[in-house]
C-alpha atoms as a PDB file:
ATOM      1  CA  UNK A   1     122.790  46.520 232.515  1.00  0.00           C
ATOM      2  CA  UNK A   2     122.583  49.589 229.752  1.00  0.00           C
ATOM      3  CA  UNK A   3     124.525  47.106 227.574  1.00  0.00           C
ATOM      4  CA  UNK A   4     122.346  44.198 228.178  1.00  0.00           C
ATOM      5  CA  UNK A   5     118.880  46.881 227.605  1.00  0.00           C
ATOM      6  CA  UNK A   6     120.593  48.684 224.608  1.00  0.00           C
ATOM      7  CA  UNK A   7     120.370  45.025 222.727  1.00  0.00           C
ATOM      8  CA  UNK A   8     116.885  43.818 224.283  1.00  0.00           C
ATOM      9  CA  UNK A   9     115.662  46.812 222.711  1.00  0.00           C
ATOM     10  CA  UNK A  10     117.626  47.229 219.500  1.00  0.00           C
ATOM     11  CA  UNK A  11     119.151  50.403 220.552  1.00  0.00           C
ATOM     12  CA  UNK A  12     122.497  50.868 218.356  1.00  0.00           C
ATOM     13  CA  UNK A  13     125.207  51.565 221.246  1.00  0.00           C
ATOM     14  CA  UNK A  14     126.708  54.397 219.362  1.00  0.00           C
ATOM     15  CA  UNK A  15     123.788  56.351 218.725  1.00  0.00           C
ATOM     16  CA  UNK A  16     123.276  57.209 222.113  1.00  0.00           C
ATOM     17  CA  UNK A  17     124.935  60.399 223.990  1.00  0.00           C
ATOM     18  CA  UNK A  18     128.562  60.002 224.447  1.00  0.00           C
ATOM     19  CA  UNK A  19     128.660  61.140 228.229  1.00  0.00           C
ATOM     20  CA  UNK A  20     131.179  59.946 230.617  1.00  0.00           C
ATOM     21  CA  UNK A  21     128.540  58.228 232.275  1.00  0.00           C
ATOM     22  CA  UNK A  22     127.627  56.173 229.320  1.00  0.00           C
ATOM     23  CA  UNK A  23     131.325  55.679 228.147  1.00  0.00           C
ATOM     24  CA  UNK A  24     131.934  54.384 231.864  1.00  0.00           C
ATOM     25  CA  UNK A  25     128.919  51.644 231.951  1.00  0.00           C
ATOM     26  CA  UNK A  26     129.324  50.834 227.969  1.00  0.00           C
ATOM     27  CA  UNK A  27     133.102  50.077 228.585  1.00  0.00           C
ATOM     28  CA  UNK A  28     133.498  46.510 228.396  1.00  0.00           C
ATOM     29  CA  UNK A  29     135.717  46.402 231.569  1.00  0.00           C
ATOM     30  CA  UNK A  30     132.418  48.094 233.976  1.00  0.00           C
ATOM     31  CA  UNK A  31     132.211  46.098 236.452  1.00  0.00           C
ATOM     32  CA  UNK A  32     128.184  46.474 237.987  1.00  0.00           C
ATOM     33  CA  UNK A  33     128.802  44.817 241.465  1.00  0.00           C
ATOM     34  CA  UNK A  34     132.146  46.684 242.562  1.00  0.00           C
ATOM     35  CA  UNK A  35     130.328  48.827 244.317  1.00  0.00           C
ATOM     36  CA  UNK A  36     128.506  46.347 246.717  1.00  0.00           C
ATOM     37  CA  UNK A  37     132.211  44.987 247.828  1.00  0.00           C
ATOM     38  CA  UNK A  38     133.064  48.230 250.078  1.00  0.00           C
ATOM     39  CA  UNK A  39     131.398  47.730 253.340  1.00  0.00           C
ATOM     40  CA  UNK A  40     131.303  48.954 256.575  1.00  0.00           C
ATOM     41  CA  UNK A  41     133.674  47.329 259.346  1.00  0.00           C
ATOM     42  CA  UNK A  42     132.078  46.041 262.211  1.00  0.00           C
ATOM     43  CA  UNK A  43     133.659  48.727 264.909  1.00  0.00           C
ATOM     44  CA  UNK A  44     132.596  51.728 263.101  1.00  0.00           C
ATOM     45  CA  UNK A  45     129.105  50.271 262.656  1.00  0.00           C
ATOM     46  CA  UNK A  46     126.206  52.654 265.002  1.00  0.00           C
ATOM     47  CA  UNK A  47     124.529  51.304 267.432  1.00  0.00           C
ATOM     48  CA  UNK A  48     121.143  53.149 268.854  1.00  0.00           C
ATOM     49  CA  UNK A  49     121.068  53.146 272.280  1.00  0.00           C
ATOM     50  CA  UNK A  50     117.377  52.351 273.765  1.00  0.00           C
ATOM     51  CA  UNK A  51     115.464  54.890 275.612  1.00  0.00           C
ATOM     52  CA  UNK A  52     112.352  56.017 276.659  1.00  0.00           C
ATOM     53  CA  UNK A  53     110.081  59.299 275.641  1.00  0.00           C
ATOM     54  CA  UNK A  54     110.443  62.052 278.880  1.00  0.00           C
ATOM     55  CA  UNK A  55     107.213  63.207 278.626  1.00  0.00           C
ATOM     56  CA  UNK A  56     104.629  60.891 276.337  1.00  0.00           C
ATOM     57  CA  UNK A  57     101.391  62.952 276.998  1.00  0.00           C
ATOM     58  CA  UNK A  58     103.634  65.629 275.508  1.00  0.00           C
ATOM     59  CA  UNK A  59     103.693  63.874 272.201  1.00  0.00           C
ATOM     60  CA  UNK A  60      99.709  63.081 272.049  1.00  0.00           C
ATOM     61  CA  UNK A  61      97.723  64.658 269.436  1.00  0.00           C
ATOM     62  CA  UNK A  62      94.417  65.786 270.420  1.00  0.00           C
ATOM     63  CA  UNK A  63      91.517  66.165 267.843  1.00  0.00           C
ATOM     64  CA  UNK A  64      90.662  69.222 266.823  1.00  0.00           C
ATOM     65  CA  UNK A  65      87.554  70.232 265.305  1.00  0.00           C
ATOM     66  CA  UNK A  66      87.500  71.721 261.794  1.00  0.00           C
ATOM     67  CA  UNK A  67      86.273  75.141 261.429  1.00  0.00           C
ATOM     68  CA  UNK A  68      82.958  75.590 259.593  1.00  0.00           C
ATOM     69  CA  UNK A  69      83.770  75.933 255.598  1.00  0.00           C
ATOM     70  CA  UNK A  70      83.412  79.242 253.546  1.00  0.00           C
ATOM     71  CA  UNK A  71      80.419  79.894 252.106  1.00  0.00           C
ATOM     72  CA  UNK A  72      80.944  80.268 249.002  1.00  0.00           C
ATOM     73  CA  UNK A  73      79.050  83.046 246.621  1.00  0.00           C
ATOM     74  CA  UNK A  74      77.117  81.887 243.361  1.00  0.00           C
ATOM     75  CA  UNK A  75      78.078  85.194 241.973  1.00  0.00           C
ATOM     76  CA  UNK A  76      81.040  86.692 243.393  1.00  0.00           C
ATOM     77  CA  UNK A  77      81.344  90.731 243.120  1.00  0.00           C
ATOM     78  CA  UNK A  78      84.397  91.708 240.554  1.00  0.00           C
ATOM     79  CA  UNK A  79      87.792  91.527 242.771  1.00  0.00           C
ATOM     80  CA  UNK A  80      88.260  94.969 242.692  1.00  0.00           C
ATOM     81  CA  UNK A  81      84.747  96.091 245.003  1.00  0.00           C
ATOM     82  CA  UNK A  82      86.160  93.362 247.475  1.00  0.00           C
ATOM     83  CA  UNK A  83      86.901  94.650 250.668  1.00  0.00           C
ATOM     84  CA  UNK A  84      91.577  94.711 251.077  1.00  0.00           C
ATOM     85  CA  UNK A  85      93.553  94.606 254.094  1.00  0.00           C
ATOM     86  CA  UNK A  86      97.213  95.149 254.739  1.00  0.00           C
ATOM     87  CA  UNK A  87      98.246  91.838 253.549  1.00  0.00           C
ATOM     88  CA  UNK A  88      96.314  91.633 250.707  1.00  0.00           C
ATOM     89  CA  UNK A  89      95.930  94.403 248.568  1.00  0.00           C
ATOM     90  CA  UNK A  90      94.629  95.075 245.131  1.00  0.00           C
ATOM     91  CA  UNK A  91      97.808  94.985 243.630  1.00  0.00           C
ATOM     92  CA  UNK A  92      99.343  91.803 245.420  1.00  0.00           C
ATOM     93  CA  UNK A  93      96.122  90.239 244.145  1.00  0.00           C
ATOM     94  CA  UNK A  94      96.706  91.718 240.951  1.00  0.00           C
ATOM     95  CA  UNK A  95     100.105  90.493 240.642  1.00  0.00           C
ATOM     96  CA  UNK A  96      98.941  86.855 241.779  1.00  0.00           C
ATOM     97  CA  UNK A  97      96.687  87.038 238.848  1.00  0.00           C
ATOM     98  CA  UNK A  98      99.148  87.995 236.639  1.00  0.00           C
ATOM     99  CA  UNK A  99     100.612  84.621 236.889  1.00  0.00           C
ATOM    100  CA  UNK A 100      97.967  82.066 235.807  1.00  0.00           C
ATOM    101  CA  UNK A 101      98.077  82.247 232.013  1.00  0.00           C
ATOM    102  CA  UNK A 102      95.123  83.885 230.520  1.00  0.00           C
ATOM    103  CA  UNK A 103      91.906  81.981 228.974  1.00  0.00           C
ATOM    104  CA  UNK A 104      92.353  79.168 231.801  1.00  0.00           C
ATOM    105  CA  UNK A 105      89.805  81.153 234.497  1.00  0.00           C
ATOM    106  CA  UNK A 106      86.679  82.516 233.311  1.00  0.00           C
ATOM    107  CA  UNK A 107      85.841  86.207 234.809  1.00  0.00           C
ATOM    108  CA  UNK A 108      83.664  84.886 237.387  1.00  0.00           C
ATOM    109  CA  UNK A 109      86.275  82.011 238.399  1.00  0.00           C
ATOM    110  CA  UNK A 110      89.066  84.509 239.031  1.00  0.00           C
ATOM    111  CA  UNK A 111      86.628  86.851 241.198  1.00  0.00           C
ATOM    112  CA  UNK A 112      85.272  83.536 243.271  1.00  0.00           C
ATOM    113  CA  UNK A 113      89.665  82.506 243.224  1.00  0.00           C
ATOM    114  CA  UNK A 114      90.043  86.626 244.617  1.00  0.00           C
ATOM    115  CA  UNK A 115      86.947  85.788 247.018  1.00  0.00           C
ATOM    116  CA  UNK A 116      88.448  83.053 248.479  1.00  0.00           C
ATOM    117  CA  UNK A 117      91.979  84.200 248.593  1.00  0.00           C
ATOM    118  CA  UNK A 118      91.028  87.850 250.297  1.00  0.00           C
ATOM    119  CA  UNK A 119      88.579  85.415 253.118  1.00  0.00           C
ATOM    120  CA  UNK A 120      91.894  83.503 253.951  1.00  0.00           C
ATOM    121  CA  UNK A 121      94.611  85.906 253.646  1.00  0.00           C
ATOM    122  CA  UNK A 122      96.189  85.039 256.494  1.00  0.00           C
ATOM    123  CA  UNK A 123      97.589  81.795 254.661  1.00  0.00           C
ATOM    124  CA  UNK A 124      99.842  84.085 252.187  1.00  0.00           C
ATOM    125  CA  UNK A 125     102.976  85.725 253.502  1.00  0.00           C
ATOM    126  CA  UNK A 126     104.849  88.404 250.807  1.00  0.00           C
ATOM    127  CA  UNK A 127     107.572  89.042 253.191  1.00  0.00           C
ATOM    128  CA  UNK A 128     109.256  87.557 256.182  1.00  0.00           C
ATOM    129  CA  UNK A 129     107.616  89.432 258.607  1.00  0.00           C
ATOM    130  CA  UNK A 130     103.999  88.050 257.709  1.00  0.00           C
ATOM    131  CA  UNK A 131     105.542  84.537 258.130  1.00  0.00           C
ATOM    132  CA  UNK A 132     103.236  82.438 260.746  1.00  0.00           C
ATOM    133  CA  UNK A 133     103.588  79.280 262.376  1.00  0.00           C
ATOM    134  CA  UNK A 134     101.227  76.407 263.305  1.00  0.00           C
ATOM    135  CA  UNK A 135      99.010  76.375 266.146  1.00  0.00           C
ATOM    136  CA  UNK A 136     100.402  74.547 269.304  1.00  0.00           C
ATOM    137  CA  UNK A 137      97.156  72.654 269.391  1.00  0.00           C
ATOM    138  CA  UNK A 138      97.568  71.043 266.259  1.00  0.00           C
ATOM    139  CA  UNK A 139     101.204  70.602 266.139  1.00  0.00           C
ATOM    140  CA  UNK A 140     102.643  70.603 269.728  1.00  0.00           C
ATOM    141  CA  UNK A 141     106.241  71.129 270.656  1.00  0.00           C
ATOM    142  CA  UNK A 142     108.446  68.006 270.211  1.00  0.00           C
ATOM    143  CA  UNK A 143     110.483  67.224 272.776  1.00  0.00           C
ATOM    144  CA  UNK A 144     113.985  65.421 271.983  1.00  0.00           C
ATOM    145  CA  UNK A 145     115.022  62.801 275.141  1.00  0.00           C
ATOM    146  CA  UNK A 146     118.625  63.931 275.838  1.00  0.00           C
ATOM    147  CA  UNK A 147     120.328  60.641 276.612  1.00  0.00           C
ATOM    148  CA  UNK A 148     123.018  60.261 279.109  1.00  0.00           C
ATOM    149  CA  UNK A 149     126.409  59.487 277.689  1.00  0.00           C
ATOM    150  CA  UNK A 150     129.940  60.065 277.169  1.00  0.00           C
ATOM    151  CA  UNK A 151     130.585  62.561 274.264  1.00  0.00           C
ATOM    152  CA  UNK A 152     133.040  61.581 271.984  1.00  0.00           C
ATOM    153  CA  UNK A 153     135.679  63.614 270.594  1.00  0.00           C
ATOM    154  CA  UNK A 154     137.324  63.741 267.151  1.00  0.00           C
ATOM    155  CA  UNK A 155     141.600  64.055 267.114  1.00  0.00           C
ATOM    156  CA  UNK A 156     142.853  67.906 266.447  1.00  0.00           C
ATOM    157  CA  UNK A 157     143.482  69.110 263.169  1.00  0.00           C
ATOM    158  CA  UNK A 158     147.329  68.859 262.928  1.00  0.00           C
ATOM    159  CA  UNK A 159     148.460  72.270 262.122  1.00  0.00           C
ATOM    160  CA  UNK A 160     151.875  71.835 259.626  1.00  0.00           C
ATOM    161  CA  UNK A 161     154.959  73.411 261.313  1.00  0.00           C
ATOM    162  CA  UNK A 162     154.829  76.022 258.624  1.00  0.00           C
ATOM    163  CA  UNK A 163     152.048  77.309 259.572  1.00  0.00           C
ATOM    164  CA  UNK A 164     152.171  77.670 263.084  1.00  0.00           C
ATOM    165  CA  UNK A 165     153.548  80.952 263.517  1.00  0.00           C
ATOM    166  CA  UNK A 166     150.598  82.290 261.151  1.00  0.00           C
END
């Protein structure tokens, strides 16, 4: 296929990267389809088994109502008069701030970006510990149907007489 684009296109075949990908499907012996020949044999093919949700009000989602948006400020105060808590402080914000490349945000747009990002603070963790997790109402527990059947069992690793008495 490489060899058959490398002339539609004019591409000289030994100006491109000798890699031993390329050597392998540039060799005139590559062989494109040997691949599709390996299949799977019929008895070690899976077969789902059919079965039925436990619980399907479970699994409903109900709607929830969005909450009312942000107002925003047509001139926001400088970041550092804005009002911190424990998970955001002035120098986590600062160090957030650090990181978008300067000349991008105008003054104003990084206060109204600090305005916004002190009003929803709970959305940023900095440790494990401040890690959250979604509300059951909007994503409720999943429950997996266990389905009744006989476990199968792979063969024992055969332990070499050697190594027995270790």
């Amino acid at each position: 296929m490489l060899r058959e684009y490398a002339r539609l296109t004019l591409t000289d075949i030994p100006s491109v990267i000798s890699t031993s990908w390329t050597d392998r499907v540039f060799d005139d012996s590559f062989d494109i389809f040997a691949a599709k020949r390996v299949y799977k044999p019929v008895d070690r093919k899976h077969r789902p088994v059919l079965t039925y949700m436990p619980n399907p009000e479970a699994q409903q989602f109900k709607t929830i109502q969005p909450p009312t948006p942000l107002n925003l400020p047509t001139h926001p105060i400088p970041y550092q008069q804005l009002k911190f808590s424990k998970r955001v402080t002035l120098e986590r914000l600062e160090s957030m701030l650090a990181k978008i490349e300067p000349g991008i945000l105008t003054s104003q747009e990084i206060d109204l970006l600090s305005f916004v990002v002190v009003a929803h603070e709970e959305a940023f963790a900095f440790c494990y510990a401040e890690k959250g997790s979604f509300k059951r109402e909007i994503y409720p527990d999943y429950e997996i149907p266990t389905i009744e059947h006989v476990p199968w069992q792979r063969p024992p690793i055969r332990i070499p007489f050697a190594l027995k008495e270790q």
